[in-house]
Each structure stands twice: as structure tokens, then as C-alpha cells.
C-alpha atoms as a PDB file:
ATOM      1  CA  UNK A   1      54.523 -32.432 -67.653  1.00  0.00           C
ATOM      2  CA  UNK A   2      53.393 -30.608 -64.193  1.00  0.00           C
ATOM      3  CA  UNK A   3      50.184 -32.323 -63.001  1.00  0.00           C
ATOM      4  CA  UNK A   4      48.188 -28.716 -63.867  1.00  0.00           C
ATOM      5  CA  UNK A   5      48.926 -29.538 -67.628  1.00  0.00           C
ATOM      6  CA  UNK A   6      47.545 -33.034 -67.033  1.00  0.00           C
ATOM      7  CA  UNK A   7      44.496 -32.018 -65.736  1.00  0.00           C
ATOM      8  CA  UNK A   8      44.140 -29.619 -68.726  1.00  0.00           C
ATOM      9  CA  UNK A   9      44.666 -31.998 -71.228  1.00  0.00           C
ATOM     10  CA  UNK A  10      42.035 -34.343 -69.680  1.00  0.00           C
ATOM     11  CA  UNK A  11      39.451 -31.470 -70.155  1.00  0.00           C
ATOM     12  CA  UNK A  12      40.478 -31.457 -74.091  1.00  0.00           C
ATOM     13  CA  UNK A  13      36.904 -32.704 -75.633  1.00  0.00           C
ATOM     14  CA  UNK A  14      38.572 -33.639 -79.000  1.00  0.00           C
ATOM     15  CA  UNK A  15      41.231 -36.055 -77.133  1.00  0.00           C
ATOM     16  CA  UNK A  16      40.622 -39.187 -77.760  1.00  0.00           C
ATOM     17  CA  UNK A  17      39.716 -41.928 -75.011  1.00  0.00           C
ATOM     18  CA  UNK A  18      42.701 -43.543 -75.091  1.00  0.00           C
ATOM     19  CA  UNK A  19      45.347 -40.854 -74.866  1.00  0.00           C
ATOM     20  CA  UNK A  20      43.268 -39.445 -71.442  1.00  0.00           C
ATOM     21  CA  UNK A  21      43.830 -42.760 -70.273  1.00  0.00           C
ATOM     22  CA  UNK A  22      47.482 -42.447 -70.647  1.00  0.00           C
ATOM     23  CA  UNK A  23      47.702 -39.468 -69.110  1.00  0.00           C
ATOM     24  CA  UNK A  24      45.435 -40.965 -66.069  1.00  0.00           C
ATOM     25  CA  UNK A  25      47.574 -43.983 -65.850  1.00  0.00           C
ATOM     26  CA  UNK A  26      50.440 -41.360 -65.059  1.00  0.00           C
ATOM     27  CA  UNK A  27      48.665 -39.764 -62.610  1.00  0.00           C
ATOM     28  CA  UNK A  28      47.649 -42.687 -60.641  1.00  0.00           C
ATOM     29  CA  UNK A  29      50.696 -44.209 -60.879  1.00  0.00           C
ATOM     30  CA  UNK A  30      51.663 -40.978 -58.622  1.00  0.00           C
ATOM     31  CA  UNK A  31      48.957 -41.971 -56.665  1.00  0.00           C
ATOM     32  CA  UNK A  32      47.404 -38.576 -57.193  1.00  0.00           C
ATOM     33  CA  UNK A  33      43.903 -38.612 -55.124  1.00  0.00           C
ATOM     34  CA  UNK A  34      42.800 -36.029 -57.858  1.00  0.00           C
ATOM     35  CA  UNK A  35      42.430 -38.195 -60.108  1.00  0.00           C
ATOM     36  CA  UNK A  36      40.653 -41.038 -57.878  1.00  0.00           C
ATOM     37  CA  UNK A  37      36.952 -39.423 -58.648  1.00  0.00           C
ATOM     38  CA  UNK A  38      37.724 -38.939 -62.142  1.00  0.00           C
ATOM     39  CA  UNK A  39      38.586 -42.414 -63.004  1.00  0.00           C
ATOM     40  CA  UNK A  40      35.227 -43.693 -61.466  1.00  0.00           C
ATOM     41  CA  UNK A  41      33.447 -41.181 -62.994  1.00  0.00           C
ATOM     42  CA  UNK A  42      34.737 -41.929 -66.373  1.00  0.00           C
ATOM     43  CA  UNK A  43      34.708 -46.107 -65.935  1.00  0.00           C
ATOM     44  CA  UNK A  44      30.915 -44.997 -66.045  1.00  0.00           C
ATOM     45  CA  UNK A  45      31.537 -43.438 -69.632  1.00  0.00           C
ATOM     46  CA  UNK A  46      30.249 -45.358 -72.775  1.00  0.00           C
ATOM     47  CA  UNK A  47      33.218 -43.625 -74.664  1.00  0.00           C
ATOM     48  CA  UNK A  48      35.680 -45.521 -72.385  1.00  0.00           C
ATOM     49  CA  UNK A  49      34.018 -49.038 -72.178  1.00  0.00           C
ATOM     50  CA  UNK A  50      37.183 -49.553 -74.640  1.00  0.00           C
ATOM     51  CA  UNK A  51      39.514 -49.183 -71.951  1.00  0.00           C
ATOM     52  CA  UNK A  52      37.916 -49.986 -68.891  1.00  0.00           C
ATOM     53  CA  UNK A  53      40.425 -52.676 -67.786  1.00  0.00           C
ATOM     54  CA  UNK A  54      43.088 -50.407 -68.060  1.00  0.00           C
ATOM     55  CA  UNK A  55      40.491 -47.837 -65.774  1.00  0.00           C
ATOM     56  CA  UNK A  56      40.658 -50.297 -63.115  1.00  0.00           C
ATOM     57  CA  UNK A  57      43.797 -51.019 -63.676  1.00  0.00           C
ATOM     58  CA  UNK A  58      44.833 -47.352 -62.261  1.00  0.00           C
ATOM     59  CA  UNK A  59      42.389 -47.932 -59.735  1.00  0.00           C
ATOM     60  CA  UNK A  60      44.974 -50.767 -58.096  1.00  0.00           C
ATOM     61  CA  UNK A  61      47.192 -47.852 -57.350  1.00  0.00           C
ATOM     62  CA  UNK A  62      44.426 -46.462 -54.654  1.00  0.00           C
ATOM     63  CA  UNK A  63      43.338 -48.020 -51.489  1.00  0.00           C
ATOM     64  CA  UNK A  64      40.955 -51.034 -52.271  1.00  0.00           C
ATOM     65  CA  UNK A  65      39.099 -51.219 -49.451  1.00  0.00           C
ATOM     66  CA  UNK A  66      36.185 -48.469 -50.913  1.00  0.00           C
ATOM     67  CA  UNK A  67      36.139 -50.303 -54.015  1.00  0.00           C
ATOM     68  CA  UNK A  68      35.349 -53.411 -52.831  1.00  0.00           C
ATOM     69  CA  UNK A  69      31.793 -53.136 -53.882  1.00  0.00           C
ATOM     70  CA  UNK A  70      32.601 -52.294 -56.847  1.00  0.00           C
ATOM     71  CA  UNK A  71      35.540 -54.330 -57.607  1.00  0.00           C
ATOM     72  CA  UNK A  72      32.620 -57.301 -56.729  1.00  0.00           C
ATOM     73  CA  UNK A  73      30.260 -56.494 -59.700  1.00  0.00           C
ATOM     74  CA  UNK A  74      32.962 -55.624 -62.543  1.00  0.00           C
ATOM     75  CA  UNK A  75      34.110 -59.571 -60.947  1.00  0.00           C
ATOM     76  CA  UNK A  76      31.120 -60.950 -62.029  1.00  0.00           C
ATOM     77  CA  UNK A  77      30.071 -58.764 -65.078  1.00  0.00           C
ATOM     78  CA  UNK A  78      33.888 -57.374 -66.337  1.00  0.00           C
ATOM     79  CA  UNK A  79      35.158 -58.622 -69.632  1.00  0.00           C
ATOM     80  CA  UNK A  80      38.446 -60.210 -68.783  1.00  0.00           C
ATOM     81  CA  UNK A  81      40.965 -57.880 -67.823  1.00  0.00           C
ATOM     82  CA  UNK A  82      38.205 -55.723 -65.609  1.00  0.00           C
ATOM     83  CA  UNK A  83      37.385 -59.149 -63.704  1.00  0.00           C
ATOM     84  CA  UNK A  84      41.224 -59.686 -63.809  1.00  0.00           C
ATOM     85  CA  UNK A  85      41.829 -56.409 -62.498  1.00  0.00           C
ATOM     86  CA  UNK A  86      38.987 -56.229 -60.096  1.00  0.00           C
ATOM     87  CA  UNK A  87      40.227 -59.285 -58.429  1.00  0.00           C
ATOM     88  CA  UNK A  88      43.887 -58.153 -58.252  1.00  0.00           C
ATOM     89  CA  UNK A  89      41.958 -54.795 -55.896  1.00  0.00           C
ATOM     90  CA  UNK A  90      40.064 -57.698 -53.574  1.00  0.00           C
ATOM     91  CA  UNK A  91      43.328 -59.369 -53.129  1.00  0.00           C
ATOM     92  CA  UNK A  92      44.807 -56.153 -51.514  1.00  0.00           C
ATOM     93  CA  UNK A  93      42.111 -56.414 -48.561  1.00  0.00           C
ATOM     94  CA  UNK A  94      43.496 -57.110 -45.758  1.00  0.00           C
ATOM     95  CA  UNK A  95      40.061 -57.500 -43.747  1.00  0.00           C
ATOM     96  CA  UNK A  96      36.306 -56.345 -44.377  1.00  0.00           C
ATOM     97  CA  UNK A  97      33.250 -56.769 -42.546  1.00  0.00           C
ATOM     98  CA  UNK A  98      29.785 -56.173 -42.850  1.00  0.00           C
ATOM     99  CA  UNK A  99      26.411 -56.634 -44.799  1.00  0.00           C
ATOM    100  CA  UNK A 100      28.236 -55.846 -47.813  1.00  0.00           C
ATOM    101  CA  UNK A 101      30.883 -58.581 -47.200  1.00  0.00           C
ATOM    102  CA  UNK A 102      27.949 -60.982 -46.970  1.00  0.00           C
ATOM    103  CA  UNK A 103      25.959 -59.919 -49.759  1.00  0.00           C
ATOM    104  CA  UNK A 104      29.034 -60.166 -51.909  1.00  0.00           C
ATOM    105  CA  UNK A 105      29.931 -63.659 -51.025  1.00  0.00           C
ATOM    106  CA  UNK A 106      26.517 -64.728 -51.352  1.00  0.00           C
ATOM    107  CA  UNK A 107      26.746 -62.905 -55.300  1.00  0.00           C
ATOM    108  CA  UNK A 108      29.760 -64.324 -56.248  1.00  0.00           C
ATOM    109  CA  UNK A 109      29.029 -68.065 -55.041  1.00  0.00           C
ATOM    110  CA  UNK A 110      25.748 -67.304 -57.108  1.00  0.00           C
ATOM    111  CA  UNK A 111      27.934 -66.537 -60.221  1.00  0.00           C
ATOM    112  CA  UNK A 112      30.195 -69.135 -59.798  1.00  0.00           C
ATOM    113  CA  UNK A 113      27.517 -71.949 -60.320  1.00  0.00           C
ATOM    114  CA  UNK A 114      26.779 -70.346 -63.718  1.00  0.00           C
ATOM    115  CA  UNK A 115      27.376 -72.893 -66.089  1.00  0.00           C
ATOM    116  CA  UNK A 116      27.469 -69.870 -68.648  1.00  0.00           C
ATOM    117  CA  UNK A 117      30.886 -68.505 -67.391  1.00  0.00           C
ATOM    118  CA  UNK A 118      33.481 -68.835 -68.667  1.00  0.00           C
ATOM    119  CA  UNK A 119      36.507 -71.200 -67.424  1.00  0.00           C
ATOM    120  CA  UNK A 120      38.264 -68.015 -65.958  1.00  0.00           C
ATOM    121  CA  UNK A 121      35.740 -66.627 -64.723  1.00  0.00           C
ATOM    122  CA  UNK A 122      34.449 -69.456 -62.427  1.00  0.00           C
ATOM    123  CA  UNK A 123      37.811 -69.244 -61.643  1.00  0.00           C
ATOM    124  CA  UNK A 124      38.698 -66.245 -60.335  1.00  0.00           C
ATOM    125  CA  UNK A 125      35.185 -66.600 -58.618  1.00  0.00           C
ATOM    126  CA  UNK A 126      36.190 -69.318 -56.905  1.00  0.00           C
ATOM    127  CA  UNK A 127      39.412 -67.635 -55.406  1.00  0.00           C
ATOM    128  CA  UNK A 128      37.813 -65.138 -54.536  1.00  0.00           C
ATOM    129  CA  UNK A 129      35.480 -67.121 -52.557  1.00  0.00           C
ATOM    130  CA  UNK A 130      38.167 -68.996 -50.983  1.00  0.00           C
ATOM    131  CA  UNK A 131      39.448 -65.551 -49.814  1.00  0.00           C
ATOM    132  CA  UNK A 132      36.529 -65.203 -47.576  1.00  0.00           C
ATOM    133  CA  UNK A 133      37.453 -68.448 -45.827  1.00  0.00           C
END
């Protein structure tokens, strides 16, 4: 299907959630910078907290550098395949710098020393902090 049709399908109010998504995966899997703005508008979406990992998941096909910030907090606050996917983006960067660098090391060792995590989570936290090293 042409990537015009795409588009037009992922205007379609009554489509469900989950078949835009599939149509978004294909898309990004192009690496179609159309679709870029659309997925972070829609990880926003209460109708796709559903399928959110599978959001950022297409988001690994972009450059992660301008997600870093982002990729930080669904880290910390993701269910598991968000965190799992928001790491996989911070493990693309090749180097950062920069307040926001700081501020996210300082937020995930904060997280990490929450004995409410779970196992996982501290330790994907904890790679990621070792990252910064």
C-alpha cells in the first residue's frame, strides 16, 4: 500500500488502536520521518496506553539522540516493554552532553534506590547508569 493510503487510513476515526499501530510500525520500519511526530503525538493518547511499548518500539527505528529525554522518564515510569524499549533507544547514543545528561543520571540513580521497583527495573536502571560511566 503507497504511503498516501497509509496516512489515510491513520486518519480513519473508527480504526481501532491497534490496527493504526500496524500500519505505523510499517511506516517506521521505512524510517518514514512523517510519521516521527505522529507516533509521539499519539504515545500521549489514552486510547493507545495499550500499545505504547510497541509506540516506542517504532520509535527505535529514528535517531535516539532527541528522545533521550524522553526515553529517560518512560525508563523510570514505562510498564515493561516501554522501559525495555526506552532503554534499547539510550543504548543507541553514542555520546550526549549537557544539563539534561546530568539531570537524568541524577533521576535514574534516584529510581534505582527504590526499593518499590521491580527486579527489572532496578535493573535496567542500573545499566543504564553504568552507561554514563
Amino acid at each position: 500500500m503507497p504511503n498516501k493510503l497509509l496516512f489515510q487510513t491513520l486518519q480513519n476515526s473508527e480504526l481501532p488502536a491497534w490496527d493504526k499501530v500496524q500500519v505505523i510500525l510499517d511506516l517506521a520500519e521505512q524510517k518514514n520521518n512523517e510519521v516521527y511526530p505522529i507516533i509521539l503525538k499519539l504515545i500521549e493518547q489514552p486510547e493507545f496506553n495499550n500499545c505504547k511499548g510497541t509506540l516506542v518500539y517504532a520509535l527505535e527505528n529514528y535517531p535516539p539522540e532527541p528522545l533521550f529525554e524522553k526515553a529517560i522518564e518512560w525508563l523510570i515510569h514505562g510498564e515493561f516493554e516501554v522501559a525495555c524499549g526506552a532503554f534499547n533507544i539510550i543504548n543507541k547514543i553514542s555520546k550526549l552532553s549537557g544539563d539534561s545528561v546530568d539531570d537524568a543520571y541524577e533521576s535514574i540513580g534516584f529510581a534505582s534506590k527504590d526499593h518499590k521497583n521491580e527486579e527489572w527495573r532496578t535493573e535496567l536502571l542500573n545499566e543504564v547508569l553504568d552507561m554514563f560511566e
